[in-house]
Protein backbone atom coordinates (compact mmCIF):
# COMPACT_ATOMS: atom_id res chain seq x y z
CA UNK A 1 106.00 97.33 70.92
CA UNK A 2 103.86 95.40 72.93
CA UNK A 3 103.84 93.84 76.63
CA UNK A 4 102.35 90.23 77.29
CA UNK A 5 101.40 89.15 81.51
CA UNK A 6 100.53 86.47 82.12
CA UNK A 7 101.06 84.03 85.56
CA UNK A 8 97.88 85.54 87.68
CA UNK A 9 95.65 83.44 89.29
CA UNK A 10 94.12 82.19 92.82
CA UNK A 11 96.57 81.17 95.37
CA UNK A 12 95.72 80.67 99.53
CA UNK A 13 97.97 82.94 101.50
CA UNK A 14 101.35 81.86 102.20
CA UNK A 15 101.39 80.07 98.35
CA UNK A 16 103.66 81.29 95.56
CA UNK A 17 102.94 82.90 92.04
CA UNK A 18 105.29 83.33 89.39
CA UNK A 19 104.44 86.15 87.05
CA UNK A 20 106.44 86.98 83.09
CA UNK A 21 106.14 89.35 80.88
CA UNK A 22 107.63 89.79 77.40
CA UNK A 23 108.15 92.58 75.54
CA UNK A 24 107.84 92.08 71.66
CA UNK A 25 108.75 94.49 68.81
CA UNK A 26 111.21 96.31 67.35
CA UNK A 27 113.68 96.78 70.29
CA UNK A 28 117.24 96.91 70.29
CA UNK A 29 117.68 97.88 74.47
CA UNK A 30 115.31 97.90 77.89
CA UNK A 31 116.56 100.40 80.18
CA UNK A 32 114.65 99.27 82.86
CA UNK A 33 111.74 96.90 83.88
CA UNK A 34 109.27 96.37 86.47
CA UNK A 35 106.03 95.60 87.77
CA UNK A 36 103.37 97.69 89.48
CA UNK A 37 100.36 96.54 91.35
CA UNK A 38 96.63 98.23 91.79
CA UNK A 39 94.43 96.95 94.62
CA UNK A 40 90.64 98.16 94.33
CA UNK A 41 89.76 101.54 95.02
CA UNK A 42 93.64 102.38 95.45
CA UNK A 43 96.60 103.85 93.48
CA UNK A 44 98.69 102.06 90.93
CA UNK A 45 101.88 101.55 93.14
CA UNK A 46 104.79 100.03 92.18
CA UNK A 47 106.17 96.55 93.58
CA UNK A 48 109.58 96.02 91.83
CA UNK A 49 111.56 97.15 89.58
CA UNK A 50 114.91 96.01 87.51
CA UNK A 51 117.74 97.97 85.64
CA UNK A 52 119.07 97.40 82.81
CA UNK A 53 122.48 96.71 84.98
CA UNK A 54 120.30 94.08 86.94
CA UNK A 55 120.11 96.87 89.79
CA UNK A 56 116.65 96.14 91.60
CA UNK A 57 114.50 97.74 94.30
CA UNK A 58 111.44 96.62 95.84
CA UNK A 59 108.57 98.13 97.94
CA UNK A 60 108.75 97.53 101.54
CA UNK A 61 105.90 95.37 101.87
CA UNK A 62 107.56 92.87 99.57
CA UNK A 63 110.89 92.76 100.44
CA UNK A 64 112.08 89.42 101.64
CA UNK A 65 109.10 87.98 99.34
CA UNK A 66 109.15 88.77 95.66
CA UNK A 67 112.17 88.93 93.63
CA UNK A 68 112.50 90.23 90.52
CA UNK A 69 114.32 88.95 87.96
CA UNK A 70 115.11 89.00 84.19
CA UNK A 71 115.68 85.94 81.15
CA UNK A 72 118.67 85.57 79.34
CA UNK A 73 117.54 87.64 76.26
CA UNK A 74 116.46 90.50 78.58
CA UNK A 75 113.30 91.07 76.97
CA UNK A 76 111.23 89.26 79.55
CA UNK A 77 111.07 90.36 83.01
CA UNK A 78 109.27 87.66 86.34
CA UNK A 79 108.22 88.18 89.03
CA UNK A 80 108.64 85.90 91.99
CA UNK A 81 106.29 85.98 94.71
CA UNK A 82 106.47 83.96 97.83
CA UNK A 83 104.56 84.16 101.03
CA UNK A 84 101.50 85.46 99.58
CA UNK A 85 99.03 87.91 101.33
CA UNK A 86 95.34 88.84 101.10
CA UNK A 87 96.91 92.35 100.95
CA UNK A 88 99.11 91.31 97.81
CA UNK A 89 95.28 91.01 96.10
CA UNK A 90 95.68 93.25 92.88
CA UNK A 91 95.96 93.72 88.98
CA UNK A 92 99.38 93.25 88.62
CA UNK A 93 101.05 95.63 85.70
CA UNK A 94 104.33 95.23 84.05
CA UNK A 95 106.30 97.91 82.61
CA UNK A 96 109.09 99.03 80.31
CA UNK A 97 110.99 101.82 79.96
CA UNK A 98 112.70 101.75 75.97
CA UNK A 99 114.40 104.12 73.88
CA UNK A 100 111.58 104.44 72.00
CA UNK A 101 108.91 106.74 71.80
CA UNK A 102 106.68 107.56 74.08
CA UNK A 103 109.15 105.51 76.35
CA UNK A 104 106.76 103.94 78.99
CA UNK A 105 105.29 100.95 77.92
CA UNK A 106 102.21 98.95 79.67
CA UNK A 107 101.31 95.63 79.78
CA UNK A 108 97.26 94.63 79.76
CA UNK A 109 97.58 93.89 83.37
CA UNK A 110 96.99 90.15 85.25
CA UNK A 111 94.92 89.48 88.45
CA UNK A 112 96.38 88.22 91.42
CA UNK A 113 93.86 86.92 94.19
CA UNK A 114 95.21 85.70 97.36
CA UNK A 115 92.48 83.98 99.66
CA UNK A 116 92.87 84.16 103.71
């Protein structure tokens, strides 16, 4: 099973960045989905996340601006962001949780730089 970012990149505050990741292997269900964030010299925190029932919650500093979302085969999970911040400035991870050993899945992570 693997995980595959992409979408980072330089933006100016108030701009927009679409991030995607798809999850490729031997998968027959996602139980859930999301994306996580790590700002330097901070803790990996998490930013949204997605059921498999399409239930999602977001952190409070993002709410209103990122949406999460997932395709029609609902192996790839996005991540909308709007109304960028220097504070959004982070490697941005996304994550699955499969049936399927050891459960928690990782992708290689993407940078997102927002400029003031």
């Amino acid at each position: 099973v693997q995980l595959q970012a992409s979408g980072g990149g330089l933006v100016q505050a108030g701009g927009s960045l679409r991030l995607s990741c798809a999850v490729s292997g031997s998968i027959f269900r996602v139980n859930a989905m999301g994306w996580y964030r790590q700002a330097p010299g901070k803790q990996r925190e998490l930013v949204a996340a997605i059921s498999s029932g399409g239930s999602a919650r977001y952190a409070d500093s993002v709410k209103g601006r990122f949406t999460i979302s997932v395709g029609n085969a609902k192996n790839t999970v996005y991540l909308q962001m709007n109304g960028l911040k220097p504070e959004d400035t982070a490697v941005y991870y996304c994550n699955a949780d499969l049936p399927v050993s050891p459960g928690s899945f990782w992708g290689q992570g993407t940078l997102v730089t927002v400029s003031s």
